[in-house]
C-alpha atoms as a PDB file:
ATOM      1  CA  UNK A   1     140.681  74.386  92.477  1.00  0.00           C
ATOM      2  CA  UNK A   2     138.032  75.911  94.816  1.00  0.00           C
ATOM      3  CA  UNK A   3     135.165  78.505  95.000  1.00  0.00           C
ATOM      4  CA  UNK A   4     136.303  80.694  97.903  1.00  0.00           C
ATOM      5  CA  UNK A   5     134.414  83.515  99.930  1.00  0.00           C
ATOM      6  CA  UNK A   6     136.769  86.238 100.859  1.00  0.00           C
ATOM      7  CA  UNK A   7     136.546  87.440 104.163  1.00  0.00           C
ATOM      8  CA  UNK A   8     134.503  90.792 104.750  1.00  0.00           C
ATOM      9  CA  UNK A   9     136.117  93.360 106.217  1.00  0.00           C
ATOM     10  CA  UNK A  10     135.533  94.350 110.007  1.00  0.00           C
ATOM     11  CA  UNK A  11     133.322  97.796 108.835  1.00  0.00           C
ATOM     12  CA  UNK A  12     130.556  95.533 107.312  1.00  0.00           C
ATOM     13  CA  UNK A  13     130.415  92.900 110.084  1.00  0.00           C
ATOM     14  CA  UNK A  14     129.682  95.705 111.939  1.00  0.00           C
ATOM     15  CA  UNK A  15     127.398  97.282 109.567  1.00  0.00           C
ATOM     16  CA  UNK A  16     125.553  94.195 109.443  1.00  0.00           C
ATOM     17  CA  UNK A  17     124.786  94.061 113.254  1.00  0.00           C
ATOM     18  CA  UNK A  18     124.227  97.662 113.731  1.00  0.00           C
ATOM     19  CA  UNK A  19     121.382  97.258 110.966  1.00  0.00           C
ATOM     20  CA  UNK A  20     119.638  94.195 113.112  1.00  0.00           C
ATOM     21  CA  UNK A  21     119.433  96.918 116.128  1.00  0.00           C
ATOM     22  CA  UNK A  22     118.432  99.606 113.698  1.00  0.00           C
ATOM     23  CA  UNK A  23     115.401  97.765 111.557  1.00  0.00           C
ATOM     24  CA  UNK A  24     112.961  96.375 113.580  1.00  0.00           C
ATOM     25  CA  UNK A  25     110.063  96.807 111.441  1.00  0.00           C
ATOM     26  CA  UNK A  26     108.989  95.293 109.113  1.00  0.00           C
ATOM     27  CA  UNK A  27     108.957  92.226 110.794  1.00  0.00           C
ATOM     28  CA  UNK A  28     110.021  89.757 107.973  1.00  0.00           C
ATOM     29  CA  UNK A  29     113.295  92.345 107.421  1.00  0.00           C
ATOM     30  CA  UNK A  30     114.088  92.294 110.940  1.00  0.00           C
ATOM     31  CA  UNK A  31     114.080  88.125 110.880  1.00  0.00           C
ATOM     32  CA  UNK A  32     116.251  88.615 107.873  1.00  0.00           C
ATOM     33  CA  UNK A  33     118.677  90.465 109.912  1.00  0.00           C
ATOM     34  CA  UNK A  34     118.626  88.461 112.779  1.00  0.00           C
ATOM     35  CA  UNK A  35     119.574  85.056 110.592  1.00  0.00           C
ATOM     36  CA  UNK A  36     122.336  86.953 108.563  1.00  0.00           C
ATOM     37  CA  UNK A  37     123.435  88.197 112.319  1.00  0.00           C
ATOM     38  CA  UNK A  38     123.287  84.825 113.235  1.00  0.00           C
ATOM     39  CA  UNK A  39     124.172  82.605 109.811  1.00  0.00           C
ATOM     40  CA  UNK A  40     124.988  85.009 106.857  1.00  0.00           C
ATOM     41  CA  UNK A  41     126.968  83.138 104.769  1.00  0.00           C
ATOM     42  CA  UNK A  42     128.587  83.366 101.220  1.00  0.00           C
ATOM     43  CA  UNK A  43     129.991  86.739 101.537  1.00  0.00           C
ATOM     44  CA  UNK A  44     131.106  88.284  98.474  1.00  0.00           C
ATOM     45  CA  UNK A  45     131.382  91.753  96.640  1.00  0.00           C
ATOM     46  CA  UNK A  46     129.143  92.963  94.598  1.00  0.00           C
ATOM     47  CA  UNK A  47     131.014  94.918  91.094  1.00  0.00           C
ATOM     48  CA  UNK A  48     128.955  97.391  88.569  1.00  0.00           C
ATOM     49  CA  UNK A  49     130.269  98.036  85.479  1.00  0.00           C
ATOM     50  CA  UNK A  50     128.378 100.620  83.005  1.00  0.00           C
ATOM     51  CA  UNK A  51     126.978  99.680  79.847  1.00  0.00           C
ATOM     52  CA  UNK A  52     129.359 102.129  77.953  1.00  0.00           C
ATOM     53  CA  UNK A  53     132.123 100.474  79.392  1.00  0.00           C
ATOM     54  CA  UNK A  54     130.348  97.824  77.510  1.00  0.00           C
ATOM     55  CA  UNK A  55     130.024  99.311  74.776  1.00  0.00           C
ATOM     56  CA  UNK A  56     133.467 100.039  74.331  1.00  0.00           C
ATOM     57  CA  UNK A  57     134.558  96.772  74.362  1.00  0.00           C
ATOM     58  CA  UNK A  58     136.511  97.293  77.959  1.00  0.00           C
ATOM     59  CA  UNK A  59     137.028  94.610  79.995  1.00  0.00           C
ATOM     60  CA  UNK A  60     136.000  93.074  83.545  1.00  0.00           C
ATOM     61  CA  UNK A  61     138.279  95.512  84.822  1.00  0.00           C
ATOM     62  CA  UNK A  62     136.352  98.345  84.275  1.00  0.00           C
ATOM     63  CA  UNK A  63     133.876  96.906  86.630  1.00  0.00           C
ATOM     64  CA  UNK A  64     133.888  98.731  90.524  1.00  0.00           C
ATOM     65  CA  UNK A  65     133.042  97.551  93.917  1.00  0.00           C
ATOM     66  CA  UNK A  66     129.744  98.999  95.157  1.00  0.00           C
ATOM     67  CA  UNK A  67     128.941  96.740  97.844  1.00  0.00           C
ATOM     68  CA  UNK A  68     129.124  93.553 100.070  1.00  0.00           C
ATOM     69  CA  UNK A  69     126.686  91.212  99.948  1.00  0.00           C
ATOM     70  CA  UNK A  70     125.606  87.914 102.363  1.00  0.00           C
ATOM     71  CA  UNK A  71     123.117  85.095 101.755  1.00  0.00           C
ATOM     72  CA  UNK A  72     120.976  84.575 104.569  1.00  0.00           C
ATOM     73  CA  UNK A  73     118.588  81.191 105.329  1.00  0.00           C
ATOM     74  CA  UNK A  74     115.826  82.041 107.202  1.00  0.00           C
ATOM     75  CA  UNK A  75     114.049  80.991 110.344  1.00  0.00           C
ATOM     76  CA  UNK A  76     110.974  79.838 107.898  1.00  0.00           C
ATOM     77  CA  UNK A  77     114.195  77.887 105.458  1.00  0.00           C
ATOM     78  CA  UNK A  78     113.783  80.245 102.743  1.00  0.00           C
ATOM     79  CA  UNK A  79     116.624  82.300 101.656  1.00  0.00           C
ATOM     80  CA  UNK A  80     117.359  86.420 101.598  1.00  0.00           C
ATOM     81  CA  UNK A  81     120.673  88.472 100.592  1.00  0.00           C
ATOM     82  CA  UNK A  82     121.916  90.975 102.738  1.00  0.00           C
ATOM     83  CA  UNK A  83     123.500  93.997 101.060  1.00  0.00           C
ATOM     84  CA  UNK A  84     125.874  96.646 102.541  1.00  0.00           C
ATOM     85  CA  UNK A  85     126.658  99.734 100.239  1.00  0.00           C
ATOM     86  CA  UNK A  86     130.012 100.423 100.376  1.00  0.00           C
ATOM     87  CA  UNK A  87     132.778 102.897  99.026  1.00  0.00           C
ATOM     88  CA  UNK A  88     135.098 102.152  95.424  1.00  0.00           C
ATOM     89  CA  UNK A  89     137.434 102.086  98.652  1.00  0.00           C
ATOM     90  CA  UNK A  90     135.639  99.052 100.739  1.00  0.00           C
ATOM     91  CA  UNK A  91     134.773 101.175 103.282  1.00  0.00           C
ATOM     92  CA  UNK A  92     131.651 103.123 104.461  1.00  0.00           C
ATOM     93  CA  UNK A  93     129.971 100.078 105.043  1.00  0.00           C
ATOM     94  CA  UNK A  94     126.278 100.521 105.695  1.00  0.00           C
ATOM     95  CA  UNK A  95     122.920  98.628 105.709  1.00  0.00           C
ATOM     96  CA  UNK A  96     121.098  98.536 101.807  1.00  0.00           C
ATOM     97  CA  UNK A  97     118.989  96.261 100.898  1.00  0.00           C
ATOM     98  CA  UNK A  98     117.308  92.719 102.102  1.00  0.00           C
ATOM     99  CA  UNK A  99     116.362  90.895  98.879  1.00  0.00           C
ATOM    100  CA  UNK A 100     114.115  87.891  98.689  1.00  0.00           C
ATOM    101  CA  UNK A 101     113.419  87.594  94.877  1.00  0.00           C
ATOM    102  CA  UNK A 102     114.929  85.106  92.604  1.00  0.00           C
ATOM    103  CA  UNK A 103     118.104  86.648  92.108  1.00  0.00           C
ATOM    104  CA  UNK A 104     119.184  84.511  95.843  1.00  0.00           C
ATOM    105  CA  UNK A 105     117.904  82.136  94.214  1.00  0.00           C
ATOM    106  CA  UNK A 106     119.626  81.789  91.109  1.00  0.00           C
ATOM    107  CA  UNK A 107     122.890  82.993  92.875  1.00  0.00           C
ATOM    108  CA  UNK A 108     122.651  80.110  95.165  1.00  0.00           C
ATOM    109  CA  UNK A 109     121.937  77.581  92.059  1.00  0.00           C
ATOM    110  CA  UNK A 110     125.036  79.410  90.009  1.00  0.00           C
ATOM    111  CA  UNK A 111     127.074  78.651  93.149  1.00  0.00           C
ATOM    112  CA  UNK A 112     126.034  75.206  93.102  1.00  0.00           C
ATOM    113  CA  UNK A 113     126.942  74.419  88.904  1.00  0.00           C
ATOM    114  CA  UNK A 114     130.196  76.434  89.820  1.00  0.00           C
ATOM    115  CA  UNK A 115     131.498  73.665  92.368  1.00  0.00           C
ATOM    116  CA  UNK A 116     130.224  71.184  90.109  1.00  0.00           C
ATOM    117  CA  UNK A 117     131.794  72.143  86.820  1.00  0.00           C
ATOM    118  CA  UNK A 118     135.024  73.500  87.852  1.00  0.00           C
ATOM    119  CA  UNK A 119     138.042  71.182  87.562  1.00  0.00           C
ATOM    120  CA  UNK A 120     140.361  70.038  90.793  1.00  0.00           C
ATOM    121  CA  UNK A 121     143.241  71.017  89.066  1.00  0.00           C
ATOM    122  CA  UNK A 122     142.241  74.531  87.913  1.00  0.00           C
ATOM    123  CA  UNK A 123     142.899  77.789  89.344  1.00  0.00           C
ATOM    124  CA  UNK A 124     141.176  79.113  92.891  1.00  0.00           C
ATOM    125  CA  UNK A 125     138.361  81.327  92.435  1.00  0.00           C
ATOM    126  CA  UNK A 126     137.527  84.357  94.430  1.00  0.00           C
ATOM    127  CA  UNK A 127     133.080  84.625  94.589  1.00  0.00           C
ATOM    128  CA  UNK A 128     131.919  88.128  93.635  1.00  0.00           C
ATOM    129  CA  UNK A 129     128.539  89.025  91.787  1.00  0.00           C
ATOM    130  CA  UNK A 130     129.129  91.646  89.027  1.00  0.00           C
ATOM    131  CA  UNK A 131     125.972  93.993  87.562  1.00  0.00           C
ATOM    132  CA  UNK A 132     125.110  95.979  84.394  1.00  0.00           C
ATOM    133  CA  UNK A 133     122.164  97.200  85.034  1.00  0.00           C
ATOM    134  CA  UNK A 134     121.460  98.690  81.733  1.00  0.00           C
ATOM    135  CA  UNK A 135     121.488  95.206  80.435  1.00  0.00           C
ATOM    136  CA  UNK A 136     119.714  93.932  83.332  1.00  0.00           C
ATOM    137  CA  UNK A 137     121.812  91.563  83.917  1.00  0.00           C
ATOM    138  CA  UNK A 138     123.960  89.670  86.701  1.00  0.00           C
ATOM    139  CA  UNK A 139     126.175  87.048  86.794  1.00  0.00           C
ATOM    140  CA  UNK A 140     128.142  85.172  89.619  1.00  0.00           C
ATOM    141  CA  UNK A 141     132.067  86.563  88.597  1.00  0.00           C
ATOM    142  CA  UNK A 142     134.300  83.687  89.512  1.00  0.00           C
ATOM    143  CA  UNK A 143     137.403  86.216  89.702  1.00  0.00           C
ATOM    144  CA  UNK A 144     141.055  84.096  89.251  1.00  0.00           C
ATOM    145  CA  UNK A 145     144.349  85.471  90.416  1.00  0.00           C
ATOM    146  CA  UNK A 146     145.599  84.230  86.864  1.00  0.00           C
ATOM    147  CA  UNK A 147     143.124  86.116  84.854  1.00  0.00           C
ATOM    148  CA  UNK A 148     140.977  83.259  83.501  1.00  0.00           C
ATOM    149  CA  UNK A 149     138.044  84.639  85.327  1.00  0.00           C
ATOM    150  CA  UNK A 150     134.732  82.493  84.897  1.00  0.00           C
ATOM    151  CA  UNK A 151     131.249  83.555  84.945  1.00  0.00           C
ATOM    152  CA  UNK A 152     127.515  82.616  85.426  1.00  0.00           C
ATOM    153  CA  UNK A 153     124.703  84.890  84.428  1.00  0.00           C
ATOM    154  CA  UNK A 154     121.691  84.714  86.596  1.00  0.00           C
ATOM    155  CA  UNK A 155     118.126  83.850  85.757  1.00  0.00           C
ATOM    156  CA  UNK A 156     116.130  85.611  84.355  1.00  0.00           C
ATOM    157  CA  UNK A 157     118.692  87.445  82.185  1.00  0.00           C
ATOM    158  CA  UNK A 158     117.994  86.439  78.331  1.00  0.00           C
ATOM    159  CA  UNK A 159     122.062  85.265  78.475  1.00  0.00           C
ATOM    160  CA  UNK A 160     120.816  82.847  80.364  1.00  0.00           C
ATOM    161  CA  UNK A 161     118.303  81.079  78.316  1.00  0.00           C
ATOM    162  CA  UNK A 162     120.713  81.415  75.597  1.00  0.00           C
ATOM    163  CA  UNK A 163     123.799  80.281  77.143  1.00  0.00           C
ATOM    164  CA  UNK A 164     121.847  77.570  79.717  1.00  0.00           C
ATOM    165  CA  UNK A 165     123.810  77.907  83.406  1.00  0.00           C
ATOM    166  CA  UNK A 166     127.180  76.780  82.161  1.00  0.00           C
ATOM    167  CA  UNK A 167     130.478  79.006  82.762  1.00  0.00           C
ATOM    168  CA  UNK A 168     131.370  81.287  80.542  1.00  0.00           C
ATOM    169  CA  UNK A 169     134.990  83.265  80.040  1.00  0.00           C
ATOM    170  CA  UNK A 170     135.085  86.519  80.534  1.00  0.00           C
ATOM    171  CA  UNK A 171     135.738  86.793  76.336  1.00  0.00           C
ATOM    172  CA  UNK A 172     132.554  84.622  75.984  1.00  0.00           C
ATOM    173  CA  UNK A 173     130.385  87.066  78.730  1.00  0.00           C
ATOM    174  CA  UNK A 174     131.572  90.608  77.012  1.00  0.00           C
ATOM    175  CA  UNK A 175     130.974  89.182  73.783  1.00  0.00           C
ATOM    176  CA  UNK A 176     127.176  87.890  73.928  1.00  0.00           C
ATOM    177  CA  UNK A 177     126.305  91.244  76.146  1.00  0.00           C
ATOM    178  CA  UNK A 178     128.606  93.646  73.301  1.00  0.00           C
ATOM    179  CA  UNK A 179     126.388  93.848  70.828  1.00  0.00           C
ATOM    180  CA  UNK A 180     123.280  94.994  73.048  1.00  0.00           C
ATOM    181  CA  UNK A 181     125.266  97.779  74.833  1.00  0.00           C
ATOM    182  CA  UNK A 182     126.307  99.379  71.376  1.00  0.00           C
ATOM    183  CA  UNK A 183     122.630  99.236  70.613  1.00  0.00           C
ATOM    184  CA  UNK A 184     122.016 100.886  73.232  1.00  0.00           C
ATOM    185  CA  UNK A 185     124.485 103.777  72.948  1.00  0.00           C
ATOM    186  CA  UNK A 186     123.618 103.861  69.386  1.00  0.00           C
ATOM    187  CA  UNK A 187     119.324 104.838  70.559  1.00  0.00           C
ATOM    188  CA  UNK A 188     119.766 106.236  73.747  1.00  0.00           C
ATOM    189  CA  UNK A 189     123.669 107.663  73.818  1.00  0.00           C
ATOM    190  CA  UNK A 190     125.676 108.236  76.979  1.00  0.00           C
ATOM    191  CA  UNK A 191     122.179 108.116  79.057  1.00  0.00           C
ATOM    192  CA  UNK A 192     122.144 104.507  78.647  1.00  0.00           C
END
């Protein structure tokens, strides 16, 4: 078993460096840019799946690629994502976001309990991070060619502190987050 990175595709490397030319100000962006130029690491796509997909019980499937995403250590050692906006497709690449808040962070540490937890004789695992932002949640998807997917949700999601930062099947996931996204639908309806 291994956690693999898959390889971005040619569009975003490219995205990536034409956004280092692009944003030179402000100044801490542009050093993000230049060390994920340099030393982005950890590629991986970034999935969304709605809360009424949630709701109605669908699966990881229902989830669609909205972007890749690199994590960056900086010039001063701290650490940043890069994210490139992309098309359903995996193309359109294009510069998004810079992140320093926890969420690197806690990707980094879920990255970390994933290589330490997973078995040697298990299935490979592709890294992508999957979203529901009506949950506010994210987790670190640990997608398997044999369907026994694994995930991690990120601090400070309240799955977290109730399900510490072990793995979790995908069953295990859509079942603790279930019951909040029909709550949801049931006060706010398809707006939610």
């Amino acid at each position: 078993m291994s956690v693999m990175h898959p390889q971005p595709p040619a569009s975003a490397l490219q995205a990536l460096a034409q956004a280092l030319n692009v944003h030179r100000e402000p100044r801490h962006l542009h050093e993000i840019l230049q060390a994920a130029h340099q030393h982005a690491t950890h590629p991986h796509r970034v999935y969304m799946m709605d809360s009424q997909a949630m709701a109605a019980g669908s699966g990881l499937d229902k989830a669609h690629l909205v972007a890749w995403r690199f994590l960056v250590t900086t010039g001063s050692g701290g650490h940043a994502a890069v994210e490139l906006p992309c098309r359903a497709d995996d193309t359109g690449h294009q510069f998004g976001t810079a992140d320093l808040g926890p969420l690197v962070q806690g990707t980094l540490d879920a990255l970390q309990a994933a290589e330490r937890q997973m078995t040697a004789a298990g299935p490979d695992y592709e890294v992508a991070l999957l979203r529901i932002p009506a949950l506010y949640v994210q987790a670190l998807w640990l997608r398997s060619v044999d369907g026994q997917d694994r995930l991690i949700p990120l601090a400070p999601a309240q799955l977290v502190r109730a399900n510490g930062t072990g793995l979790m099947t995908q069953l295990e996931f859509l079942g603790a987050l279930a019951g909040e996204a029909r709550r949801l639908h049931t006060v706010f309806g398809a707006e939610a």
